[in-house]
Structure formats: C-alpha cells, structure tokens
Protein backbone atom coordinates (compact mmCIF):
# COMPACT_ATOMS: atom_id res chain seq x y z
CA UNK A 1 -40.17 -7.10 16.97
CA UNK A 2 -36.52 -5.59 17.63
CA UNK A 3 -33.61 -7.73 16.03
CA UNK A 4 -31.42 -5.59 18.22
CA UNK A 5 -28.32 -7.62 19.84
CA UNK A 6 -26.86 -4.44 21.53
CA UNK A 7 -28.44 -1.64 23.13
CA UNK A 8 -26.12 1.38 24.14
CA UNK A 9 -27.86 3.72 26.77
CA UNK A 10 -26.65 7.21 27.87
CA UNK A 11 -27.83 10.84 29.01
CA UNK A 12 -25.80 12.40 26.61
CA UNK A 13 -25.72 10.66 22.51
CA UNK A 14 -24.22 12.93 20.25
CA UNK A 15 -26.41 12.85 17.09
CA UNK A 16 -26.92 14.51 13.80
CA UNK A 17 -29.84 16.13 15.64
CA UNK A 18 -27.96 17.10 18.67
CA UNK A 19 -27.16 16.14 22.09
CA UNK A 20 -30.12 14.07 23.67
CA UNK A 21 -30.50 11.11 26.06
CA UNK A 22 -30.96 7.76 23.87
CA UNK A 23 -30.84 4.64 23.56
CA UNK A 24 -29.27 2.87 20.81
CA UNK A 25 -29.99 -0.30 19.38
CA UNK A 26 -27.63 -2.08 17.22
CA UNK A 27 -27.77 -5.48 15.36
CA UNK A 28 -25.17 -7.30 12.94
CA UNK A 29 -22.66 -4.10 13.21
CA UNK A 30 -25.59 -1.46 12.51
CA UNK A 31 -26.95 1.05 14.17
CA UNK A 32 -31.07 0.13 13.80
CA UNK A 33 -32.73 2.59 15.70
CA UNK A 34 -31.75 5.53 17.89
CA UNK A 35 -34.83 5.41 20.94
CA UNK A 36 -35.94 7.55 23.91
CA UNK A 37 -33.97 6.89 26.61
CA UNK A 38 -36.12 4.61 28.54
CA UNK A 39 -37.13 3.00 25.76
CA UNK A 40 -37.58 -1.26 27.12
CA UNK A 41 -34.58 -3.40 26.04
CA UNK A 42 -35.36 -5.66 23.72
CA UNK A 43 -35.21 -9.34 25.37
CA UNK A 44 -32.60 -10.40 22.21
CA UNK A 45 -30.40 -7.61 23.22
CA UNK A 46 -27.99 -6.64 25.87
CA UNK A 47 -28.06 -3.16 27.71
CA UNK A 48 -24.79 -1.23 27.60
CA UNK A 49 -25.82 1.65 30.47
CA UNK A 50 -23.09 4.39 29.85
CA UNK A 51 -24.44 6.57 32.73
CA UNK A 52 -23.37 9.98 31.90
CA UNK A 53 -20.58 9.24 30.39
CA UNK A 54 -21.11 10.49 25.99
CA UNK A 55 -21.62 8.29 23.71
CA UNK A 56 -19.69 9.97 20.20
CA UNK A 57 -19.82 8.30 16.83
CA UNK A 58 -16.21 6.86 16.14
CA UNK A 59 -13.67 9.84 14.78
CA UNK A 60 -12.58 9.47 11.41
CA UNK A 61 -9.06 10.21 11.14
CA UNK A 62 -8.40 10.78 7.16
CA UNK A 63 -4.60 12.11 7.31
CA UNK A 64 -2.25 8.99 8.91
CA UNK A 65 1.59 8.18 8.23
CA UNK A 66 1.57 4.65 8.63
CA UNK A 67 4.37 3.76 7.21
CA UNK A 68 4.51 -0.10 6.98
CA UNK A 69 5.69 -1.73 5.36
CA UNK A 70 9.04 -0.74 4.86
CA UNK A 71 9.55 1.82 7.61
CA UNK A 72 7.40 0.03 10.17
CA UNK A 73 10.10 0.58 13.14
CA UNK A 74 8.76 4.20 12.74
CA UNK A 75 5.18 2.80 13.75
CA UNK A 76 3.14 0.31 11.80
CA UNK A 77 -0.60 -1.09 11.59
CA UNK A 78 -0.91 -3.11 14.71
CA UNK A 79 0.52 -0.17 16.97
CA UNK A 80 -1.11 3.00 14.86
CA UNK A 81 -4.23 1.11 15.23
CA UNK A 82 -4.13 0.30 18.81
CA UNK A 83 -3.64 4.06 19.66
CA UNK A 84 -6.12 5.02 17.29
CA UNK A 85 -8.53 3.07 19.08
CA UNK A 86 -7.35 4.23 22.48
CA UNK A 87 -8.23 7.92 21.18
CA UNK A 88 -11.81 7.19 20.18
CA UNK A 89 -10.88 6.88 16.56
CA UNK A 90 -11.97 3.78 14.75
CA UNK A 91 -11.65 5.01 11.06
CA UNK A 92 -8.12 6.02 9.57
CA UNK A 93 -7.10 6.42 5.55
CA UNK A 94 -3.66 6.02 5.87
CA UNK A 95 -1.00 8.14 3.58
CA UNK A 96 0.77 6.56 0.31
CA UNK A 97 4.46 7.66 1.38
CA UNK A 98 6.68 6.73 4.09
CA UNK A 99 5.89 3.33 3.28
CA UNK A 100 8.19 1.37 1.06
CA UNK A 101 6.95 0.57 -1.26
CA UNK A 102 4.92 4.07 -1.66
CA UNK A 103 1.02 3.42 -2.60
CA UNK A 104 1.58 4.69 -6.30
CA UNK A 105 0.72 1.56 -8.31
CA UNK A 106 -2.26 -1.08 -7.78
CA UNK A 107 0.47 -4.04 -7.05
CA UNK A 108 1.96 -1.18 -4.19
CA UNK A 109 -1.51 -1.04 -3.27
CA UNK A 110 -2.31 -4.64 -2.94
CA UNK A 111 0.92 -4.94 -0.75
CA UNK A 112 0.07 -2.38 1.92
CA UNK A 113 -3.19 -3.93 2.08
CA UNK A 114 -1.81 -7.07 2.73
CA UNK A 115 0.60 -6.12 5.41
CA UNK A 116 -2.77 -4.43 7.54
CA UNK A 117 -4.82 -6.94 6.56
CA UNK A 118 -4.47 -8.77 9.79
CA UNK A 119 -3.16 -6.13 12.06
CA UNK A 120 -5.76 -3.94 11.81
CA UNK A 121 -7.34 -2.94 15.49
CA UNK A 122 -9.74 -0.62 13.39
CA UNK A 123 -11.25 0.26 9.62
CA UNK A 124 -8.35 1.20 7.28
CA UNK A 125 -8.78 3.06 3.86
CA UNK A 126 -5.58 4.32 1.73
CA UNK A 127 -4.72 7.05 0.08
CA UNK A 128 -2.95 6.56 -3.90
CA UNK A 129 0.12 8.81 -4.39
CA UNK A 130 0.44 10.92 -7.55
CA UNK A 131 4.13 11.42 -8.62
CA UNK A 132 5.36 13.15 -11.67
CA UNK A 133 5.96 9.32 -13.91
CA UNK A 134 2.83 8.19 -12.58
CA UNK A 135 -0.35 9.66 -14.51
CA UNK A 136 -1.38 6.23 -16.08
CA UNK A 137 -1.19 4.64 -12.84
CA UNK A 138 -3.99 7.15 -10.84
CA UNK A 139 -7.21 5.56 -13.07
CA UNK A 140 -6.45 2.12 -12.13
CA UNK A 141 -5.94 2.92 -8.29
CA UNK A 142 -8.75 4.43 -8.37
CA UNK A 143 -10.77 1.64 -9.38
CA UNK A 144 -8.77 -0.68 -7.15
CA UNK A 145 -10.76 1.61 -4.61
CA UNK A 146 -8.09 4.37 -2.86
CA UNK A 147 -10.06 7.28 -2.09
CA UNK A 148 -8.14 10.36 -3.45
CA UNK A 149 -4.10 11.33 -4.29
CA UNK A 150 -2.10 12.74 -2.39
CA UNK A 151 0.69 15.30 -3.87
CA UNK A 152 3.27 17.66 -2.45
CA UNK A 153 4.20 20.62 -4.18
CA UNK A 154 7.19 21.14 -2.38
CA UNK A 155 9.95 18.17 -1.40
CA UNK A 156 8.14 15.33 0.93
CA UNK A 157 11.21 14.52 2.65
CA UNK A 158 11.66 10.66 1.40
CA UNK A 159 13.38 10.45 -1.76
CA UNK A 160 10.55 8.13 -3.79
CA UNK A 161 7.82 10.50 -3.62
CA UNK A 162 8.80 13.56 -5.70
CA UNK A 163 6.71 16.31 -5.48
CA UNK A 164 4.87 17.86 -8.38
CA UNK A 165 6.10 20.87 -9.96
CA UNK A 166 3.39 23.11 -12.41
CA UNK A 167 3.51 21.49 -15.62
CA UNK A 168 3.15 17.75 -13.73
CA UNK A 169 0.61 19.33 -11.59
CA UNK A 170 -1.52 20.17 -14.30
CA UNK A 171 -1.45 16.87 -15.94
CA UNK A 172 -2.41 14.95 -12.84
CA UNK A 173 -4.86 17.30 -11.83
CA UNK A 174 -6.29 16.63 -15.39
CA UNK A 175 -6.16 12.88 -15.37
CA UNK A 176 -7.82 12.98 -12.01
CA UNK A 177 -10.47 15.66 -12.94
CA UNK A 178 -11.25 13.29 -15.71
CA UNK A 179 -12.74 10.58 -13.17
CA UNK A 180 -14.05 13.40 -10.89
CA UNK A 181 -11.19 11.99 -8.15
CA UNK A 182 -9.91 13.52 -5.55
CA UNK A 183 -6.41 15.80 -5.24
CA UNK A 184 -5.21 16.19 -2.17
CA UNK A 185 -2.10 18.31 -1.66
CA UNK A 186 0.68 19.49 0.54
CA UNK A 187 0.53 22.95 -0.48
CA UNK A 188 4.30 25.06 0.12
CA UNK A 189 5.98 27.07 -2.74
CA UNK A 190 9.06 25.39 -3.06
CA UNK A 191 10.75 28.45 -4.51
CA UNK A 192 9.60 30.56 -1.76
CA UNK A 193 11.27 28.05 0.57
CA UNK A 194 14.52 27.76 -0.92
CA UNK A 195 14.33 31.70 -0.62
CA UNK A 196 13.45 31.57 2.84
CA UNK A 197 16.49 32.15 5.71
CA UNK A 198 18.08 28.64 6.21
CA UNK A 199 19.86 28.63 9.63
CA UNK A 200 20.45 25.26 10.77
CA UNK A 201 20.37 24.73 14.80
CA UNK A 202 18.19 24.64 17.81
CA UNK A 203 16.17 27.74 17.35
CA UNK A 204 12.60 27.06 16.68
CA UNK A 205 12.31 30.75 15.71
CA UNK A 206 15.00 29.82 13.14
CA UNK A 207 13.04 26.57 11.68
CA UNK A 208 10.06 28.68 11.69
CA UNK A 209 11.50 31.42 9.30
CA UNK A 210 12.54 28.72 6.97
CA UNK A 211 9.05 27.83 6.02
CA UNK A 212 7.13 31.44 5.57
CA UNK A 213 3.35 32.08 5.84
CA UNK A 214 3.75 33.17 1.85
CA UNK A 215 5.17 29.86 0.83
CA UNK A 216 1.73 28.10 1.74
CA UNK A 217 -0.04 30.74 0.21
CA UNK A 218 1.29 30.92 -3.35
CA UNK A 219 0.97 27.31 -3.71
CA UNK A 220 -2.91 27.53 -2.32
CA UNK A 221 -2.89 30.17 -4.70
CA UNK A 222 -1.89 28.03 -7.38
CA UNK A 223 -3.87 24.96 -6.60
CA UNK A 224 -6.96 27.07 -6.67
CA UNK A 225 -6.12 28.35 -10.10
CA UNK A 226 -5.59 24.86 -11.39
CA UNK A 227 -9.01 23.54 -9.71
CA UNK A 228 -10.80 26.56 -11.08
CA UNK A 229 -9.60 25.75 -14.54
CA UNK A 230 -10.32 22.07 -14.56
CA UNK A 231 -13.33 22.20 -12.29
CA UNK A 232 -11.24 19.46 -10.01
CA UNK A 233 -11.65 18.50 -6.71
CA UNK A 234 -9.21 19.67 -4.52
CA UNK A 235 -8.01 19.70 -0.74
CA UNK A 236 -5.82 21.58 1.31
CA UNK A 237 -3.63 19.50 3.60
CA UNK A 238 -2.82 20.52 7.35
CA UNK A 239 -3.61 24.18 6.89
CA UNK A 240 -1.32 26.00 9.11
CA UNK A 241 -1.55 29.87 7.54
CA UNK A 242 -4.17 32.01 7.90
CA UNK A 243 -3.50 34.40 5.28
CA UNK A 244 -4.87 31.94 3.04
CA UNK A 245 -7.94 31.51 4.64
CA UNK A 246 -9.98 34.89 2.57
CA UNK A 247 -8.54 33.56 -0.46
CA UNK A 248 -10.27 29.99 0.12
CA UNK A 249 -12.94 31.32 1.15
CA UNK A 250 -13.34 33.54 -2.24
CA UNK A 251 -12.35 30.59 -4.17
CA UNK A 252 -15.67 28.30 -2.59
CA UNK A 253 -17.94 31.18 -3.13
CA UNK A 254 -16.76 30.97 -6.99
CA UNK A 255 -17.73 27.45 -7.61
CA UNK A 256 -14.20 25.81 -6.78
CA UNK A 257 -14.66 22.22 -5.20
CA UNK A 258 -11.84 23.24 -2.55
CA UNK A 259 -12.20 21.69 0.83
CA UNK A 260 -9.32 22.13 3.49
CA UNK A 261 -8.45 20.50 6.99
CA UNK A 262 -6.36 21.79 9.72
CA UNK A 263 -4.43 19.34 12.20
CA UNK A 264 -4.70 19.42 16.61
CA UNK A 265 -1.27 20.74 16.82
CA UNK A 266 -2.55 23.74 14.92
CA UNK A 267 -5.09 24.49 16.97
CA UNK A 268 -3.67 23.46 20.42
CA UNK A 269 0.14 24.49 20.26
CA UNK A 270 1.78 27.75 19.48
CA UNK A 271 5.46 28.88 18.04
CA UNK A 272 6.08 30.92 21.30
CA UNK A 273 6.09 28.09 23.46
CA UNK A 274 8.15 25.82 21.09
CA UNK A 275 11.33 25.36 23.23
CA UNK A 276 14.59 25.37 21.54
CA UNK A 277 15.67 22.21 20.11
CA UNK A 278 12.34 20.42 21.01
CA UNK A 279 12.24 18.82 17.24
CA UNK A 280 8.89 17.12 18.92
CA UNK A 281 7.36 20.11 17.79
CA UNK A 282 8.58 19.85 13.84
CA UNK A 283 6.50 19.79 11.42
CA UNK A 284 5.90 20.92 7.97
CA UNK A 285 3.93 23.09 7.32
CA UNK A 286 5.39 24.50 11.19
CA UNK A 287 2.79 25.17 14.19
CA UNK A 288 3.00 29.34 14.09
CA UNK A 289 2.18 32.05 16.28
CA UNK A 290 -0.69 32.38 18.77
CA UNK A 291 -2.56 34.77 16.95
CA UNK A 292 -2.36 33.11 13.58
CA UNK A 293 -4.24 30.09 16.00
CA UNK A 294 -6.92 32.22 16.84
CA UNK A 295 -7.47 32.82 13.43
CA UNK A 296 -8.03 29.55 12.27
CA UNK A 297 -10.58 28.51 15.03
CA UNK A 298 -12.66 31.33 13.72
CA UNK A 299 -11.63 29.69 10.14
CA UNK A 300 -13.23 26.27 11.99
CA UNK A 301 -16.16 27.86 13.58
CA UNK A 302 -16.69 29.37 10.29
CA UNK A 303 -16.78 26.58 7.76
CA UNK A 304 -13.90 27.93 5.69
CA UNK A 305 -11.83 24.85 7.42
CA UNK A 306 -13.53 21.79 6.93
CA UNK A 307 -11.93 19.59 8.99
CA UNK A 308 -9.53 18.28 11.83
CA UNK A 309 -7.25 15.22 11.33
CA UNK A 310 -3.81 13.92 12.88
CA UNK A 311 -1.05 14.12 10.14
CA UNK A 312 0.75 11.50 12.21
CA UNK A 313 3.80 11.41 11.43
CA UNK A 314 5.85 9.48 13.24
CA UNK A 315 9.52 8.33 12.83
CA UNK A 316 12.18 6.69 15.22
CA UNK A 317 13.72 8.99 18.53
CA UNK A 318 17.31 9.07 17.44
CA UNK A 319 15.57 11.09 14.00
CA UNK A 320 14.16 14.01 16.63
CA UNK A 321 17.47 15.77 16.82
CA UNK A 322 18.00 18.66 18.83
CA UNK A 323 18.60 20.23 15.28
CA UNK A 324 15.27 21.78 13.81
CA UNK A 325 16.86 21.89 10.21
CA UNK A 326 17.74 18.32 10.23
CA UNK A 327 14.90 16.87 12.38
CA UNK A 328 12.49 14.50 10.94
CA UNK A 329 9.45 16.38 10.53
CA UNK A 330 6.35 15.22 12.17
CA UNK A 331 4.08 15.16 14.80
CA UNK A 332 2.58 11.82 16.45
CA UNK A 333 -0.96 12.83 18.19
CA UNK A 334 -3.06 9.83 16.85
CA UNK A 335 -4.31 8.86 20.12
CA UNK A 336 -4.36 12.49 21.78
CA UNK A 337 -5.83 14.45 19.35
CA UNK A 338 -9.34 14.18 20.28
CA UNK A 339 -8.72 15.46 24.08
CA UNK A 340 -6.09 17.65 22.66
CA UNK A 341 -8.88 19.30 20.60
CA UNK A 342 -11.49 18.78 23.19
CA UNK A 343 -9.37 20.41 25.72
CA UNK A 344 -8.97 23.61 23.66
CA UNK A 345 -12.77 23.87 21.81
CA UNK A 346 -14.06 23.80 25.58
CA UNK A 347 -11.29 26.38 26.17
CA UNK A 348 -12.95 28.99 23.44
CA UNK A 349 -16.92 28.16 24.07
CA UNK A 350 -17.21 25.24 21.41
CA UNK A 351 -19.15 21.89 22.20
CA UNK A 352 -18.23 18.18 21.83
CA UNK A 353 -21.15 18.28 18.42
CA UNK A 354 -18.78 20.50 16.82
CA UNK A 355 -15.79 18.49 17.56
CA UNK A 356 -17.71 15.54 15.99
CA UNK A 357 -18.67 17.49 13.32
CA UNK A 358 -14.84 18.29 12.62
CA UNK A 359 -13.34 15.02 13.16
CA UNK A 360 -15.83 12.71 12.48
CA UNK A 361 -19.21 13.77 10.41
CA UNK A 362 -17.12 15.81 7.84
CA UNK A 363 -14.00 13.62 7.25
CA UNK A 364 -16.64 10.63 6.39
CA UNK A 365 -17.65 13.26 3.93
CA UNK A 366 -14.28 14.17 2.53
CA UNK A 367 -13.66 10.20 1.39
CA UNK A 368 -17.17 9.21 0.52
CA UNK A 369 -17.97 7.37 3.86
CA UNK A 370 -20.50 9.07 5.27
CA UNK A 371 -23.32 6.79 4.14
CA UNK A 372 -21.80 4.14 6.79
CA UNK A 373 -19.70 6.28 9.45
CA UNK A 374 -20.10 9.56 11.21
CA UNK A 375 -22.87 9.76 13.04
CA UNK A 376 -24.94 8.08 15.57
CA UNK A 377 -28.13 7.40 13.10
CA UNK A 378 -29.81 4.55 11.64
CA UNK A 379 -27.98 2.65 8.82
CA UNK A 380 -24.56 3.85 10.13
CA UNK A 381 -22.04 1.41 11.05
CA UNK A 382 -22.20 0.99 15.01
CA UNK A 383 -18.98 2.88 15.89
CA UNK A 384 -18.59 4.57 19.04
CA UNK A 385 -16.52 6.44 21.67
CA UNK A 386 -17.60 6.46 24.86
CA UNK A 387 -16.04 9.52 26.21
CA UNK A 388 -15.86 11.19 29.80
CA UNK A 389 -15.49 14.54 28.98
CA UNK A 390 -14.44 16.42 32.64
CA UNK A 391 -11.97 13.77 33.46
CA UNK A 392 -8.60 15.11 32.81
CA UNK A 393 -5.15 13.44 32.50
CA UNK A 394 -1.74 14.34 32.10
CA UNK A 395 -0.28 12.86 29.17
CA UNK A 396 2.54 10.69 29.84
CA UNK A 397 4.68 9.01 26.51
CA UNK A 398 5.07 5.86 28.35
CA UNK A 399 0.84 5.35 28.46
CA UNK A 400 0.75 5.67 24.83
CA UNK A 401 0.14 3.25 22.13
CA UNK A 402 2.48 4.59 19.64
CA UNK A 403 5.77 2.41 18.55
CA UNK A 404 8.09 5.38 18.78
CA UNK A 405 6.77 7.32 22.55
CA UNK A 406 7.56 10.74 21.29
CA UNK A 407 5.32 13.49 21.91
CA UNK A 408 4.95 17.52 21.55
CA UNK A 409 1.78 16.84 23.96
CA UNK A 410 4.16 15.45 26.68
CA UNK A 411 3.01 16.73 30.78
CA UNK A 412 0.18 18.23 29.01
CA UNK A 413 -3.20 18.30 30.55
CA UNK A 414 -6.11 17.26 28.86
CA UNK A 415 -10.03 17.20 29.10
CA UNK A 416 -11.99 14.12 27.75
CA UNK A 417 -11.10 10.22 28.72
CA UNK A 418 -11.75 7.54 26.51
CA UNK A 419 -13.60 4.95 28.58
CA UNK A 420 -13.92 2.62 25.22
CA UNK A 421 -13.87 2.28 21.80
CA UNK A 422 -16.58 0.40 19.61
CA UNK A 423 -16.32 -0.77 16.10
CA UNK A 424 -19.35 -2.44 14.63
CA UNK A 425 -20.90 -2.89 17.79
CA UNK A 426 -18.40 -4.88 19.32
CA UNK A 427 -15.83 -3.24 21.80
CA UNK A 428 -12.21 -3.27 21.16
CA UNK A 429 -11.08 -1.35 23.71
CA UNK A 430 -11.64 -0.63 27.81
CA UNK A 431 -9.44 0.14 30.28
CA UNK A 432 -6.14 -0.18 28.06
CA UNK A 433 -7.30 -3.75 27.78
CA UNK A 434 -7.42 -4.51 23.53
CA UNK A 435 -9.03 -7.34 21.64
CA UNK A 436 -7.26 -8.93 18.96
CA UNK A 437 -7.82 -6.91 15.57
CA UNK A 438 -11.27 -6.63 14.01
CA UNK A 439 -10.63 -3.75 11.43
CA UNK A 440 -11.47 -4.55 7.85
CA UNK A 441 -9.78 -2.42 4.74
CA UNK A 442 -11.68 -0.01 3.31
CA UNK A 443 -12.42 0.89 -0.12
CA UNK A 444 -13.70 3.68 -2.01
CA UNK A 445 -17.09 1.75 -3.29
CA UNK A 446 -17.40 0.83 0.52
C-alpha cells in the first residue's frame, strides 16, 4: 500500500536513467517511487498531470552573491530567492562576501543564517570565506556545517575580503586539506593584471584587455600546483579562459581533485556584442570572444567543465556606470540562467539531461548534496521544475524577481518557461503567483 500524498505525471521526467514518461509519487517531501506512466493513483494521493510539459529535478545553483545582510539594497534573501524559484532553481549556496558581515567566522555565520532564516523562498547552504588572518577560523566553520571556502587570488572588489597571495594560499590550502574541505577559488594573477593595459572608459574592448586570458591561467596554474602538492580539493570558479582548459584537463588525469564550473553568461554572451559602456555586461573574470565560447561548450560536453552556476552578482543601478573600469562587476542571471542555457545547448545539439546534469546532478555533487537533491529518483528530496521547453519569451527587467532590475539578458529571447517550481513536494511557485517562504538552511552534514 502506497503512502504517496502527491503524484506528479508527465510524458517527459528527466531521470538519472533518461528521459521517459513517469509518474512520480511523493510523500512527506520525498520522492518514493518513480512509476510507469499509467501507473493507478494511489487513493491517499493527488494527481499532478503535467501533460507534456518536463518535469526537471530542481537546479542547484552553488555560486550566489546574496549579499544580506549588510548590502541587502543590492538584493537580499527574500528577493534572490523568489527569482531563484521563478527560474526552476530551488537549491542555492550563497557566497561569504558582499555581505557585511563576510561569512569568515562561526558568529558571521550564525548571523547570515539568521537574517535567511525566515526569508527563504527555497533551500539555502553557505559558503565560509578564507582570508589571509583567518586560518584558525576555517575548522570550526566547517563543523558549524558551510560546505567549502571560497578565496580570490586577485582583489574581490570589497575591502573586507582580501585575497590570498602564495604564502597565505598555501597555509589555507593546508589547514583545509587537513579536514579534506573544500577550496574554492577566484583564480586571476594579480600581477598579470596590474600589468595588463588599464584604460578607463566606455570601451568594452578596453575592460576586456585589462583582465588577459594569461592572468586566469597562471593562477589555475598555481592552484593546481598547490592541490597537487597537498592532495587538496580544489575548484575553479566561473571559468571564462579556455587556454586553461588542456592544463585542467592534464592536472585530473594526474590524480588532482580539481573540479571547475563555468557561468550562463559564458556560454550564452560574447565580447563582440558587448556594446560600449553597457557595464551590464561586467564581470570578472570578463565574458570573451566567440570562439573562446565555443571552446568551452566542447570543455562542457567534454567533462573537463564540471558545471554551470549563476555567479549572481548583483549591486544597485547607479553602481553600473557607463565606465567599464569603475563599474561594479557582476552579472545578475539567477532567474534566467536556465533558459539562457537552455536556449543556447538546444542551439549546438545538446538536450535538457545534459543541462540537468550541469546545473543540477553535478552541483549536488560539488557540495555533498547529492544523496537528497539532483535527480528525479527515489530517496531524493521532491524538488521539481516543471518546464515548457518550446515556449519562448523575451526577457523584460521589469518581469524579474531581482531587487536591482538590471540585466545583460535584457530583449533577449529565450527557449524554456517555467510553469512552476516545487520544493519538497509542495509548490511555491505558478504563474508569478509565490507562497510565503518554505526554504530551510542547509548544512554540510545535511
């Protein structure tokens, strides 16, 4: 006899298997049992016929600015959640700086976690920051349950997050290794950028000279050095060159735990078609040229990148100057990025299981959660898009979720409509139409 309170039905359930018509029970916020199609409804349960229409285990988004408290007019839970949700995702790990206080201590832990606690419309895990004072701080975030560190190698940008420089780099990867944590790094040379041209202005070709292909190399370069010799876990951030990609490759053939993610802008934007003074388009590491993007598909298609996640990064309009040296750097796609990616994997012969794979199976993966998200299988926790994946839209700023409505994606056209979001096998969002917030924070030992 069936406990099942919830039975989802559709023609097309993305599953670890592969595409197939199912029907999927669920009962207390787990998925129980993934059926034939027409398998009978239990009499406890209620039928959920999704027609068509695919049913996609929830994306797991583990690279999100945040940034509340402390710079919450730049977005903040209740908001980053909401558009989350509206984009299929119903995971996020959010990042330890742009906040104030920055996640580096277990007290600056406890504090971000109250501030989401209630404004969470989906599951929220954090990220611990590792700055060069902060060594004897990593072991005890880690066992207050953050899933990795996040470093920069060059400057972050916000004064209270300093980035690592070799000999601190060392040390923290040490402490970590020591644990087996994980190190997860914005990889640029800073030497090679303060080398680079600097020509302040509108000029994207100018911003883009300022931060070289090279300057992400050396530091993977570097990183993979430091892994090798420790035998520490290690991730490449937002990969956006793809002269690094033989070198990572050679790296994971020689035994170093190196895994790397790439972000939707990457894969869906190009330099030539950055207008001038469009700072929408900043970022850091910068989107590059249309040929270095066909590069890292293959890279995806591959398995030499692992993964596809956001890097929102969002700030207030009046910081997206007109000025690409002086812009705030960052992109805000949490709520486009699956049709954004969608839109462009169709594009080049790729199917919606290897979009799932990329932003959902393998970023459970990356933080340990793939025992409870990821996939549509038994034991999983019942989280689902329901996606229409030929309906198009034009994205409009004023439709979108986000606090601050700025967006490189603007009068864009994209494949794949999010018809709802599920989390736990309840639904939090149809229509635009939310329920109040039934995220929980996530830990580590989750």
């Amino acid at each position: 006899m069936s406990d099942a309170e919830l039975v989802l039905r559709s023609r097309r359930v993305i599953t670890p298997e592969g595409t197939r018509a199912a029907s999927v029970e669920v009962a207390d916020g787990t998925i129980t049992a993934v059926l034939p199609y027409d398998a009978p409804v239990p009499e406890s349960a209620r039928l959920e016929d999704l027609g068509d229409h695919v049913l996609l285990p929830g994306l797991v988004d583990t690279h999100v600015h945040v940034n509340d408290p402390g710079r919450a007019e730049w977005e903040g839970f209740w908001t980053a959640t909401r558009a989350a949700a509206a984009g299929g995702i119903t995971t996020l790990v959010d990042m330890p700086l742009n906040s104030l206080p920055p996640t580096t201590t277990v007290p600056h832990l406890r504090t971000k976690q109250q501030v989401a606690a209630d404004k969470a419309h989906i599951d929220v895990g954090f990220w611990g920051g590792a700055l060069p004072d902060n060594v004897k701080e990593l072991r005890p975030l880690h066992e207050a349950g953050v899933f990795g560190f996040k470093a920069f190698l060059s400057p972050s940008g916000v004064d209270e997050f300093p980035h690592l420089e070799q000999g601190p780099l060392a040390r923290t990867m040490a402490e970590i290794a020591a644990f087996d944590g994980l190190l997860i790094v914005h990889a640029e040379d800073p030497h090679l950028l303060a080398s680079a041209p600097q020509q302040p202005g509108p000029k994207y070709a100018d911003f883009l000279a300022s931060r070289p292909r090279d300057a992400e190399d050396s530091a993977i370069a570097q990183l993979i050095r430091e892994a090798k010799a420790l035998d520490a876990r290690v991730h490449v951030l937002h990969l956006s060159s793809s002269d690094a990609l033989p070198m990572i490759a050679e790296a994971r053939a020689d035994g170093v735990r190196i895994t790397v993610e790439t972000c939707p802008h990457y894969l869906t934007l190009t330099a030539e078609e950055v207008p001038d003074g469009a700072s929408e388009f900043k970022c850091c590491p910068p989107i590059r040229e249309a040929a270095n993007q066909d590069l890292l598909w293959q890279a995806l298609a591959d398995g030499t990148i692992d993964c596809v996640v956001t890097d929102h990064s969002p700030s207030t309009a009046d910081l997206k100057t007109d000025d690409f040296a002086t812009a705030w750097g960052g992109i805000s796609g949490l709520q486009l990025s699956l049709a954004a990616v969608w839109t462009e994997a169709r594009r080049r012969g790729h199917g919606l299981e290897d979009v799932v794979r990329w932003m959902s199976a393998r970023t459970s993966a990356l933080v340990g959660l793939d025992g409870r998200k990821g996939a549509i299988a038994v034991g999983r926790d019942a989280d689902f898009a329901v996606l229409a994946p030929d309906e198009t839209f034009t994205v409009d700023p004023v439709a979108l979720q986000h606090r601050n409505r700025v967006t490189a994606y603007a009068g864009r056209t994209l494949h794949g409509v999010v018809k709802s979001t599920w989390l736990r096998g309840q639904r939090i969002v149809a229509d635009g139409e939310f329920t109040e917030p039934k995220g929980r924070l996530l830990t580590r030992a989750h």
